[in-house]
Protein backbone atom coordinates (compact mmCIF):
# COMPACT_ATOMS: atom_id res chain seq x y z
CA UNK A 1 0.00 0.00 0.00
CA UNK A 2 0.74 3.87 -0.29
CA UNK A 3 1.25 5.22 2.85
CA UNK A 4 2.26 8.92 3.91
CA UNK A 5 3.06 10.10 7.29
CA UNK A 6 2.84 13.34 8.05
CA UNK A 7 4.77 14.20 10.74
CA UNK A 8 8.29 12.51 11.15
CA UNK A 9 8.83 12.96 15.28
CA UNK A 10 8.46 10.09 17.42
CA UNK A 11 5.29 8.01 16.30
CA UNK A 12 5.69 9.28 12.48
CA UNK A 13 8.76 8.11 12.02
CA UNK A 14 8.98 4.97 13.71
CA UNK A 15 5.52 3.74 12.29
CA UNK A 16 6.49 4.78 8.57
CA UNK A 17 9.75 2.87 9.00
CA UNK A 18 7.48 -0.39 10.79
CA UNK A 19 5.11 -0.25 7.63
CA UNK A 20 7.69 -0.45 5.06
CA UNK A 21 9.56 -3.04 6.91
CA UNK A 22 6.37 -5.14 6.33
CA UNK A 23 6.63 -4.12 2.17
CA UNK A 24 4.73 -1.51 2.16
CA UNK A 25 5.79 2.26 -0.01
CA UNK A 26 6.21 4.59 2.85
CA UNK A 27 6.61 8.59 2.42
CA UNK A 28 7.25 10.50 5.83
CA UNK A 29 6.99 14.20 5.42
CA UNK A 30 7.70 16.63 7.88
CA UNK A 31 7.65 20.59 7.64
CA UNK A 32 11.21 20.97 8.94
CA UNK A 33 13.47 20.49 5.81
CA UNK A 34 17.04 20.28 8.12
CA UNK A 35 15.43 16.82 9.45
CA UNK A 36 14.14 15.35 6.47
CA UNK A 37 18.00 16.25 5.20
CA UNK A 38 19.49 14.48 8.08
CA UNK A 39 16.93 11.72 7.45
CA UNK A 40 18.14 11.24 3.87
CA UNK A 41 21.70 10.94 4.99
CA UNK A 42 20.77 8.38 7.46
CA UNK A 43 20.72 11.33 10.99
CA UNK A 44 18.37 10.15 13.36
CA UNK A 45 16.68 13.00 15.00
CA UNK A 46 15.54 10.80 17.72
CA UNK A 47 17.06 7.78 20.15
CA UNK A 48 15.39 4.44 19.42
CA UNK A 49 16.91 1.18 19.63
CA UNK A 50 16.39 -0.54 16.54
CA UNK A 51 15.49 2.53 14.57
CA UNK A 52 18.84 3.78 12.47
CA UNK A 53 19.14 -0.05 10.84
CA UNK A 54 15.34 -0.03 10.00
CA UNK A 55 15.14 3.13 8.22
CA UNK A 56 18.68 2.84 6.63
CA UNK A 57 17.57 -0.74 5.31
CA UNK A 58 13.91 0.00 4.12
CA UNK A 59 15.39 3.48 2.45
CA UNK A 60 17.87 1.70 0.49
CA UNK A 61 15.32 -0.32 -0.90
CA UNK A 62 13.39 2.46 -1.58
CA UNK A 63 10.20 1.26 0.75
CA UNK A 64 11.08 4.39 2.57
CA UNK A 65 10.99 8.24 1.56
CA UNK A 66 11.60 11.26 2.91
CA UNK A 67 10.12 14.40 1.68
CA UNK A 68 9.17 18.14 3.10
CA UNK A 69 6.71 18.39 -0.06
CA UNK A 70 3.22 17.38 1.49
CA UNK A 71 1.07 18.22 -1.19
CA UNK A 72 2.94 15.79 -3.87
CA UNK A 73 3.07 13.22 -0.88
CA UNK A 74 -0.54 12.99 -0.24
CA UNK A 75 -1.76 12.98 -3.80
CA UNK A 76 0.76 10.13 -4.37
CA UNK A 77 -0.61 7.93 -1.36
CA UNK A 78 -3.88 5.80 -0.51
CA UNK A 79 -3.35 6.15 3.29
CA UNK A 80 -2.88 9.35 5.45
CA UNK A 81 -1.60 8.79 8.44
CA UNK A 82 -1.90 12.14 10.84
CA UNK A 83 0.97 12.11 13.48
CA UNK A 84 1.66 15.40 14.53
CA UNK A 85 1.98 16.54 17.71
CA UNK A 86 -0.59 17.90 20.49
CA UNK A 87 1.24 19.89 23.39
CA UNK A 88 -0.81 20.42 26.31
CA UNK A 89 -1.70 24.50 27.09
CA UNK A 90 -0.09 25.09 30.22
CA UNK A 91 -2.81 27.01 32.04
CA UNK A 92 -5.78 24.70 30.57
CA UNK A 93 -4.28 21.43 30.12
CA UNK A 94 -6.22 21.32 26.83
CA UNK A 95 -4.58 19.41 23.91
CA UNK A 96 -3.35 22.29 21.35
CA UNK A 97 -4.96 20.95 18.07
CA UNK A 98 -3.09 24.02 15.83
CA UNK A 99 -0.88 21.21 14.13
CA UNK A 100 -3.33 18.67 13.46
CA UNK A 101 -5.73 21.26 11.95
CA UNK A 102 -3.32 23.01 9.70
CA UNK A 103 -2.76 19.24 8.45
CA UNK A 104 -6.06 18.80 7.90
CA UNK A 105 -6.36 22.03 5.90
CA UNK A 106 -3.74 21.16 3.47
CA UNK A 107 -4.97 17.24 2.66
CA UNK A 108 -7.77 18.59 2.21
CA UNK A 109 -6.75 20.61 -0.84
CA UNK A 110 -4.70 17.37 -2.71
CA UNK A 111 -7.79 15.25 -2.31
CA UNK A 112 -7.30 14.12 -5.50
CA UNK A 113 -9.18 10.42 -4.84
CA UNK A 114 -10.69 8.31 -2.17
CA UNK A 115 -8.20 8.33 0.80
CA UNK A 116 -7.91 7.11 4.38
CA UNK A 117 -7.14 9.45 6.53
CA UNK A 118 -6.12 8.59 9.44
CA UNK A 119 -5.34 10.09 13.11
CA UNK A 120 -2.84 8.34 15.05
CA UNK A 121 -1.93 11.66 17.34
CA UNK A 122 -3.51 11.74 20.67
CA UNK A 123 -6.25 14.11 20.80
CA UNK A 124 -9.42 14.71 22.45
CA UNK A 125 -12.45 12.92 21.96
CA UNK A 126 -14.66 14.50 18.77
CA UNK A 127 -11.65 15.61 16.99
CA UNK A 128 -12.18 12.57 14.48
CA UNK A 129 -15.80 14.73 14.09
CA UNK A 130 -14.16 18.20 13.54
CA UNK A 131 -11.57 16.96 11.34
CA UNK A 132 -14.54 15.84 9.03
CA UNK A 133 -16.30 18.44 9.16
CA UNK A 134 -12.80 20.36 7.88
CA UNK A 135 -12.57 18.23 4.93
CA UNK A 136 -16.25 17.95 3.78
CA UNK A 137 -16.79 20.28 0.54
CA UNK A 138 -18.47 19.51 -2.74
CA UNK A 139 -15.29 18.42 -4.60
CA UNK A 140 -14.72 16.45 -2.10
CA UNK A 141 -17.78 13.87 -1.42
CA UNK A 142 -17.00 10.34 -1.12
CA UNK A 143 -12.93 11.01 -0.91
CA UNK A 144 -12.24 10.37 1.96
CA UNK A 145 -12.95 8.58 5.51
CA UNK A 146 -11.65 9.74 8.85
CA UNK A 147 -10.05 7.20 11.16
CA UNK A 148 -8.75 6.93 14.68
CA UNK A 149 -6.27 4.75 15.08
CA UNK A 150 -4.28 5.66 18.65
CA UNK A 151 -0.38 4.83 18.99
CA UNK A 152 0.83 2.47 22.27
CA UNK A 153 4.22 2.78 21.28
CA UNK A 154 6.52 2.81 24.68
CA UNK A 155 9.87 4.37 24.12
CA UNK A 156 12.92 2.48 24.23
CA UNK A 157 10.73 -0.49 23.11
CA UNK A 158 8.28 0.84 20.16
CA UNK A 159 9.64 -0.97 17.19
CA UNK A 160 9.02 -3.95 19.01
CA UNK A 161 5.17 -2.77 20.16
CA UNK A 162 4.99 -2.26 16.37
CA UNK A 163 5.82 -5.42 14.76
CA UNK A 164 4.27 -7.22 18.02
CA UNK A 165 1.75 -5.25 19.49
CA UNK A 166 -0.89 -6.09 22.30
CA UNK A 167 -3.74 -4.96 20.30
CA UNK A 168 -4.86 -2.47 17.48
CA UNK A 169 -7.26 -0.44 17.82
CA UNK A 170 -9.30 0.96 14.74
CA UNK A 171 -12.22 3.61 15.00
CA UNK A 172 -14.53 3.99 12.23
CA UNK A 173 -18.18 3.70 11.20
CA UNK A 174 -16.48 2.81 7.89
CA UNK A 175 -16.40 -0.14 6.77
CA UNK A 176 -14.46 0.23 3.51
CA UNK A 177 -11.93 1.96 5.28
CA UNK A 178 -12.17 -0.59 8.17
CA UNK A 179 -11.30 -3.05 5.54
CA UNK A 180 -8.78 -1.40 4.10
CA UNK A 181 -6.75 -0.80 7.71
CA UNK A 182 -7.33 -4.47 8.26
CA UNK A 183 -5.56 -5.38 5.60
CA UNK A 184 -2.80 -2.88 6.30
CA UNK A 185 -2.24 -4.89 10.04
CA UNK A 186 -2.69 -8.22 8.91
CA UNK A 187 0.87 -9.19 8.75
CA UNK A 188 0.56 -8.05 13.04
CA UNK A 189 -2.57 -9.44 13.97
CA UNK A 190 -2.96 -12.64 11.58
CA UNK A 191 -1.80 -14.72 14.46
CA UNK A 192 -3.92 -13.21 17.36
CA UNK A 193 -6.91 -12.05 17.81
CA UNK A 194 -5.95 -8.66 18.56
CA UNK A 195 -7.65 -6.08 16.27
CA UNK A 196 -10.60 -4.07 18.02
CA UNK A 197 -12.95 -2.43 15.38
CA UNK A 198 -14.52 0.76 17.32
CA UNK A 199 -16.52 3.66 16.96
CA UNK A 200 -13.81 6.92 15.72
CA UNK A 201 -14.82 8.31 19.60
CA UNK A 202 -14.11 5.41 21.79
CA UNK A 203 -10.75 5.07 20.29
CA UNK A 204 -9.75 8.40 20.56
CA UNK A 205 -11.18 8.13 24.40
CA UNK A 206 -9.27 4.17 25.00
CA UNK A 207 -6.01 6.08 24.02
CA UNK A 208 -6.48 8.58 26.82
CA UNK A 209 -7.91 6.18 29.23
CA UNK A 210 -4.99 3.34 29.09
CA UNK A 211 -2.48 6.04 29.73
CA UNK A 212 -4.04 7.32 33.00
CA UNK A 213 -4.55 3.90 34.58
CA UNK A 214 -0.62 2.97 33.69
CA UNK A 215 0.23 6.41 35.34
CA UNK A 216 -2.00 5.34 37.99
CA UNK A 217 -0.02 2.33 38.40
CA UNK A 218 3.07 4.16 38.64
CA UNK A 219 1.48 6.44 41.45
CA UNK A 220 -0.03 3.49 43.34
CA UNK A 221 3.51 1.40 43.73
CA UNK A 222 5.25 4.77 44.20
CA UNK A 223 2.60 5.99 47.35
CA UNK A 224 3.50 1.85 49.05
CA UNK A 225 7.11 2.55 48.29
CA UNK A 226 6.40 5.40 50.81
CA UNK A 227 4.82 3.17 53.68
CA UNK A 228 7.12 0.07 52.99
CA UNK A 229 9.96 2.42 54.11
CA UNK A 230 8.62 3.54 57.59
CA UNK A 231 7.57 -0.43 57.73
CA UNK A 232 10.97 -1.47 56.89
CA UNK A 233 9.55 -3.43 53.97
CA UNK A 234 10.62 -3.86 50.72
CA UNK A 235 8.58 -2.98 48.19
CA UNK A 236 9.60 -4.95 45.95
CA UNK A 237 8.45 -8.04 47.63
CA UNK A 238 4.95 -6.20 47.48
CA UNK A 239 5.22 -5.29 43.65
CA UNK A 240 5.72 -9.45 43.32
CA UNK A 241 2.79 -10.18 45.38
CA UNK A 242 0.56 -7.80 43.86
CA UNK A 243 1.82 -7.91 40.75
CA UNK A 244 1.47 -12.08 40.53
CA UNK A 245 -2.64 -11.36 40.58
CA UNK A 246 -3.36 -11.63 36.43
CA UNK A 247 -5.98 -9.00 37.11
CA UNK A 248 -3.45 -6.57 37.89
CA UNK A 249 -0.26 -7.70 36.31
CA UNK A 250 3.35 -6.36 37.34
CA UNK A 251 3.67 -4.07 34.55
CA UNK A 252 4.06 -0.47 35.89
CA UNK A 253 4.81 -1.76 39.41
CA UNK A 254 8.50 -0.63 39.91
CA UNK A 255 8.75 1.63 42.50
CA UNK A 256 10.99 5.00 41.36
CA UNK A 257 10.62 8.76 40.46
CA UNK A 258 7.26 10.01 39.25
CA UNK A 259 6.09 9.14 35.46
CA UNK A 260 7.55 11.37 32.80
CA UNK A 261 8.04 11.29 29.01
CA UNK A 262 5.71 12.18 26.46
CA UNK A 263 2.44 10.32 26.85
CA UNK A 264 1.73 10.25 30.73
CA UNK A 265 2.10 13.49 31.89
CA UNK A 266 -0.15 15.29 28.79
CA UNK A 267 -2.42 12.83 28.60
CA UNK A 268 -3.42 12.58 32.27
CA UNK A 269 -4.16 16.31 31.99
CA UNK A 270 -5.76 15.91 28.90
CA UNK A 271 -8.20 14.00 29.94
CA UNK A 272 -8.67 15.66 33.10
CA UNK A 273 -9.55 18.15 30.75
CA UNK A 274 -11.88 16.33 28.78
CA UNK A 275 -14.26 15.56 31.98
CA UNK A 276 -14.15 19.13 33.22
CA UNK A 277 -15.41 19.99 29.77
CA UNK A 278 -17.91 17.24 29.94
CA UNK A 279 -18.87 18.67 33.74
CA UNK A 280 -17.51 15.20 34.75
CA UNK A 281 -15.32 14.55 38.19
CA UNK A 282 -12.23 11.81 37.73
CA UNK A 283 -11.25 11.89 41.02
CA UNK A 284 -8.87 8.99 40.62
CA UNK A 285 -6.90 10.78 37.93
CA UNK A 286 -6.46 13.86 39.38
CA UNK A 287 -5.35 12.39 42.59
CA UNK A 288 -2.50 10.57 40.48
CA UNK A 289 -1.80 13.78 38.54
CA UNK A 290 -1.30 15.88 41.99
CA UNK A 291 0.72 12.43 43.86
CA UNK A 292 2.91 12.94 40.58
CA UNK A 293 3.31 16.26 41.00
CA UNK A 294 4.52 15.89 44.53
CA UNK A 295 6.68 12.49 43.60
CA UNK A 296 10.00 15.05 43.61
CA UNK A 297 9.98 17.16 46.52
CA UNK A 298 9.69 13.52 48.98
CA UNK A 299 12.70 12.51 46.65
CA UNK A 300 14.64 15.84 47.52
CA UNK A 301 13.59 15.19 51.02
CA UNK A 302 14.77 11.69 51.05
CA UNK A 303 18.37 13.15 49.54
CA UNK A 304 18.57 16.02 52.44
CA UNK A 305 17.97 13.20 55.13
CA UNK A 306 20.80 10.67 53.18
CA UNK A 307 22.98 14.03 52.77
CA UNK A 308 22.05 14.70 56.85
CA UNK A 309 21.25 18.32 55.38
CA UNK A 310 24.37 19.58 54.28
CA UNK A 311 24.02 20.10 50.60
CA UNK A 312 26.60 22.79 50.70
CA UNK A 313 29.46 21.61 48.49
CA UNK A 314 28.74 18.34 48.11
CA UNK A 315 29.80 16.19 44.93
CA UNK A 316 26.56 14.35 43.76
CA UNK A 317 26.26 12.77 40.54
CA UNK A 318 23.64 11.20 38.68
CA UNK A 319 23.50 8.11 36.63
CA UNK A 320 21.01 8.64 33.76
CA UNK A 321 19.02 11.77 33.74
CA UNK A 322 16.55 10.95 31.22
CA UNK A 323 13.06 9.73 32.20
CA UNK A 324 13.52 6.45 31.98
CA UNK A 325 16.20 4.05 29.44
CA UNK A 326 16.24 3.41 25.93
CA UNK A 327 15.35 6.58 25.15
CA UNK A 328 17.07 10.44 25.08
CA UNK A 329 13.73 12.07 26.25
CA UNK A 330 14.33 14.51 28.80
CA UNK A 331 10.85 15.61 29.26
CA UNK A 332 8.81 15.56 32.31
CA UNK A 333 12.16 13.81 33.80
CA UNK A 334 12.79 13.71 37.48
CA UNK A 335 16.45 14.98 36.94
CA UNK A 336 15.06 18.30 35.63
CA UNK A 337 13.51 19.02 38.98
CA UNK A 338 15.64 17.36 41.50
CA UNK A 339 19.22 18.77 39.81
CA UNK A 340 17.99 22.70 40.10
CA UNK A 341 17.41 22.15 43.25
CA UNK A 342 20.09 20.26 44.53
CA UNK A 343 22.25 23.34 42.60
CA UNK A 344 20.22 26.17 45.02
CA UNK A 345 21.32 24.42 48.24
CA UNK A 346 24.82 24.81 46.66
CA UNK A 347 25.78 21.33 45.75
CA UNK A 348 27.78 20.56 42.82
CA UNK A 349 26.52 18.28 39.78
CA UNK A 350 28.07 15.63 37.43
CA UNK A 351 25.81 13.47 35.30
CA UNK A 352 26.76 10.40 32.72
CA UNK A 353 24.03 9.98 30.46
CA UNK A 354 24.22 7.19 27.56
CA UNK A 355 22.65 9.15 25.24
CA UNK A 356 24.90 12.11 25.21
CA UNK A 357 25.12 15.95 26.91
CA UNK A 358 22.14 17.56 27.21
CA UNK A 359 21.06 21.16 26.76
CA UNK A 360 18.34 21.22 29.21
CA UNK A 361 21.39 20.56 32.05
CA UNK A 362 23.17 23.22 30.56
CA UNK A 363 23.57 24.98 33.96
CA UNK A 364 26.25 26.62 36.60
CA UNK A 365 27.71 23.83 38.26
CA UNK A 366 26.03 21.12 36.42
CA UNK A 367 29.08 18.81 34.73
CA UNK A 368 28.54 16.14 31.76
CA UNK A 369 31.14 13.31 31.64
CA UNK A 370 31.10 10.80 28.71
CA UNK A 371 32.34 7.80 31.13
CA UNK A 372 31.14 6.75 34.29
CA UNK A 373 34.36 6.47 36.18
CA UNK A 374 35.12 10.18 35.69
CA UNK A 375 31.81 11.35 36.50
CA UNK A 376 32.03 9.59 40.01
CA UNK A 377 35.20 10.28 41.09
CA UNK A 378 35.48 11.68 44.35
CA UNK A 379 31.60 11.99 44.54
CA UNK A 380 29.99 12.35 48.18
CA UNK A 381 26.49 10.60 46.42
CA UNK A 382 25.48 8.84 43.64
CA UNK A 383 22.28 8.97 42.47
CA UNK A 384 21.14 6.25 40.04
CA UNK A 385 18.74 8.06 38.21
CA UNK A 386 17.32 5.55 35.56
CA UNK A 387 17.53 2.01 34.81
CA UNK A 388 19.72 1.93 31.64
CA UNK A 389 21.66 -1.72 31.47
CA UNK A 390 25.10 -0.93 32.05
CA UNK A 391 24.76 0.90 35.39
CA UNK A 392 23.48 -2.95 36.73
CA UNK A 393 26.72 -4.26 37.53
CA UNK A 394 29.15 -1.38 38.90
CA UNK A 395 32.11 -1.87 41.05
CA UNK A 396 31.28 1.45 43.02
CA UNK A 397 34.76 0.47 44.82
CA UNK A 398 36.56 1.25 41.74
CA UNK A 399 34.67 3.86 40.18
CA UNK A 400 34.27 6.38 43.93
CA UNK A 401 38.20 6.31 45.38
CA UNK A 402 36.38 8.61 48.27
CA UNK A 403 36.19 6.47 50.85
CA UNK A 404 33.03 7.23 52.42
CA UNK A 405 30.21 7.90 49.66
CA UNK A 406 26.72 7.06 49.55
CA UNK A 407 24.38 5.63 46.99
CA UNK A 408 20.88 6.42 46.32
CA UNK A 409 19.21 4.10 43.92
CA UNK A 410 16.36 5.27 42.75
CA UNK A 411 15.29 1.85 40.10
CA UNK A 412 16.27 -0.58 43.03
CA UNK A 413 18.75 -1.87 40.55
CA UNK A 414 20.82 -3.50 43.89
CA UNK A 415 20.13 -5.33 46.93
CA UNK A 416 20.78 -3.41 50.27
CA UNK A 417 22.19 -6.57 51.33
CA UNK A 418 25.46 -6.75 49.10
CA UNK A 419 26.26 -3.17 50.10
CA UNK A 420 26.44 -3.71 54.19
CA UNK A 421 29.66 -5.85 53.14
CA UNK A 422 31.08 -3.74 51.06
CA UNK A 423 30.51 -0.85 54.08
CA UNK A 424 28.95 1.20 51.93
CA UNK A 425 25.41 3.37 53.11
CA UNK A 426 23.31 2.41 50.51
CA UNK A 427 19.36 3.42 50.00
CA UNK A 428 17.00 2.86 47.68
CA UNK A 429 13.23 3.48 47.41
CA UNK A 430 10.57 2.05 49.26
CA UNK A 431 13.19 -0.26 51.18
C-alpha cells in the first residue's frame, strides 16, 4: 500500500519505517526540511533502539521516503496517516490541536481520490468529528474517511510494540476503510486475535484512558514505596505479590521517580480536561496527577535526610538523567527538577548519560562526563537516576576512590544486602 506520514517525530517516524519493513511504499513528510536532510543521509533525530538499521535498510530499498513536499506526498498515497503533535496548554491542560488542523487544511486541498485518513496523534475525543467536518466540501464527497487509530508505542521499546503489538485499535463507522486498515495490520494481527474495530470516539477516548490507569499504576507502587519504608519493607516483595494477581499484572509496578516522558504526563491532563469539559469529576486521575506532581519534593527530602542536610558543596552525581532508558527524552524527567534544586542548596553536579550531553542541564555547576568512572570520582552521592543496562553491575569500589560515599538508587537496581559488606550506606526506594 501507499502510505504517507505526516509528521516525522516520534510516532511518524517509527511507524512509517514499521510499515515499510512489512513491504509496504512509505513517504514520511515533515515541515522541517534540516530533518528530512538528516533523514536522507541516514541522521536520526531521535534515540530508538532498533530505529537507524530499520530506516537505513527500508530506504535503500526504496520502501522508505523522505520528503518536506506534502502536497505531492498525499496525492501520491492511498493512506494518510496524521501524526503530529498535540502539546498540552499550560494554564488549561487542553490538547493544542493548531498542528493537526493546519494538516487537515492542506490534505484537504490534494484530495485528489478516495483516501484514508487517518489520526494516530492523541487528541481529544470528537476531533475525528471536527476533522470531518474540515474536509467535507463539494469536490470532495465520497474522498475520503476519517479514522482513529491511537499509537501504544513505549519508548525504548516501540519498534518492538509495532511489529508485536498487544492490540490495534481501529475507529470507524467505515467499513471500507475498516477493511482497508485491516488489511494494512494483517501481517501483526494474523496470528492473534488482537484487532478491536470501534466507533472513531471510543478510540480516541481508549487512548487517553490506558495512559491514566498505567500512570495510575506508577502512582499506586510509588505511594507503598512510601509506607514500605517507615515499615521497613521492601517494596519490591509487594510489587511481586501484587503484581502475581493476572488482574493486575506487574507491569508499571516498579517503585521510582514520578512518570515522565511524552504520553503520561499530557495525557493525564488531557483527559482531566476532557471531563471538566464534559462537567464530569475523575477523582482517581487527578489524585495521580497531583501524587505525581509531589513524587520530587519527597525525593529531595529523602536526599537532604541521606545528605544529613548539608548540601553545601557536596559532589553528587547522577546516573542517567533521562526519564527512563532506551530513550534520550528529557521531558517531564525527574532529573530536571531534583538537579535545580540540589544546585540552590549549593551542591555541585556531574551526570553520565548514555545518550549524550544535554542542553536542558546546561547549567552553573552542572558537569557532563562521557564515562562513568570520571563522572564519580570523588563523589559524596550517587544517584542512580534511571535504569539503563550498564549501570546494573558497577564496582562502586573502583569507580568512587572517596572512601566514604553514599548511593541512592532510585530503580532498586541492587540489593541493600550486598552493600552492608562492602561498608557502603546504601538506600534505595521504598526499602
Amino acid at each position: 500500500m501507499k502510505i504517507c506520514m505526516v509528521g516525522s517525530g516520534y510516532v511518524g517516524l517509527v511507524s512509517g519505517a514499521c510499515f515499510s519493513e512489512l513491504g509496504n511504499s512509505v513517504i514520511c513528510v515533515d515541515i522541517n526540511k534540516k530533518k528530512i536532510e538528516n533523514l536522507k543521509r541516514g541522521i536520526m533525530p531521535i534515540y530508538e533502539p532498533g530505529l537507524e538499521e530499520l530506516i537505513f535498510r527500508n530506504h535503500k530499498q526504496k520502501r522508505l521516503k523522505f520528503s518536506s513536499n506534502l502536497s505531492e506526498s498525499v496525492q501520491n498515497s492511498d493512506i494518510i496517516f496524521i501524526c503530529v503533535g498535540t502539546p498540552t496548554n499550560k494554564k488549561t491542560y487542553e490538547s493544542n490541536l493548531k498542528y493537526v488542523f493546519k494538516v487537515v487544511n492542506d490534505i484537504k486541498k490534494n484530495l485528489n481520490k478516495y483516501k484514508v485518513i487517518v489520526n494516530k496523534s492523541t487528541v481529544p475525543v470528537t476531533t475525528g468529528d471536527k476533522i470531518e467536518k474540515i474536509l467535507i466540501s463539494k469536490n470532495n464527497n465520497n474522498k475520503f474517511d476519517v479514522v482513529s487509530n491511537p499509537e501504544f508505542l513505549r519508548e525504548g521499546e516501540a519498534i518492538r510494540d509495532f511489529l508485536y503489538p498487544d492490540r490495534v485499535v481501529i475507529g470507524t463507522s467505515s467499513k471500507k476503510a475498516n477493511n482497508i486498515l485491516k488489511n494494512l495490520y494483517l501481517p501483526l494481527i494474523k496470528k492473534t486475535n488482537r484487532y478491536f474495530h470501534t466507533s472513531r470516539r471510543a478510540a480516541e477516548l481508549i487512548k487517553y484512558a490506558a495512559n491514566a490507569f498505567l500512570a495510575t499504576k506508577i502512582t499506586y507502587i510509588n505511594e507503598i514505596s512510601n509506607l514500605c519504608e517507615k515499615l521497613q519493607i521492601d517494596v519490591a516483595e509487594i510489587s511481586l505479590g501484587i503484581g502475581s494477581d493476572e488482574r493486575i499484572g506487574s507491569r508499571f509496578l516498579r517503585a521510582g521517580p514520578g512518570y515522565g516522558g511524552s504520553c503520561f504526563p499530557k495525557d493525564t491532563r488531557a483527559l482531566l480536561s476532557i471531563a471538566k469539559k464534559y462537567k464530569t469529576e475523575l477523582s482517581i486521575v487527578k489524585s495521580t496527577v497531583k501524587s505525581n506532581d509531589s513524587r520530587n519534593k519527597y525525593l529531595l527530602n529523602r536526599i537532604k535526610n541521606i545528605l544529613n542536610n548539608k548540601f553545601k558543596g557536596k559532589k553528587i552525581t547522577f546516573l542517567g538523567v533521562t526519564f527512563k532508558a532506551g530513550t534520550d527524552d528529557m521531558r517531564d524527567a525527574s532529573s530536571l527538577v531534583l538537579i535545580p534544586n540540589l544546585i540552590k542548596k549549593g551542591s555541585n553536579i556531574n551526570y553520565y548519560e548514555p545518550t549524550g550531553i544535554k542542553s536542558e542541564l546546561n547549567k552553573k555547576n552542572v558537569k557532563y562526563f562521557n564515562n562513568i568512572k570520571d563522572a564519580c570520582k570523588n563523589s559524596d552521592l550517587l544517584i542512580i537516576h534511571t535504569e539503563w543496562n550498564e549501570f546494573k553491575q558497577l564496582n562502586f569500589n573502583k569507580l568512587n576512590q572517596k572512601k566514604k560515599f553514599k548511593i541512592f538508587d532510585l530503580r532498586n537496581l541492587y540489593s541493600p544486602i550486598k552493600f552492608k559488606k562492602k561498608n557502603i550506606e546504601y538506600f534505595g526506594i521504598g526499602r
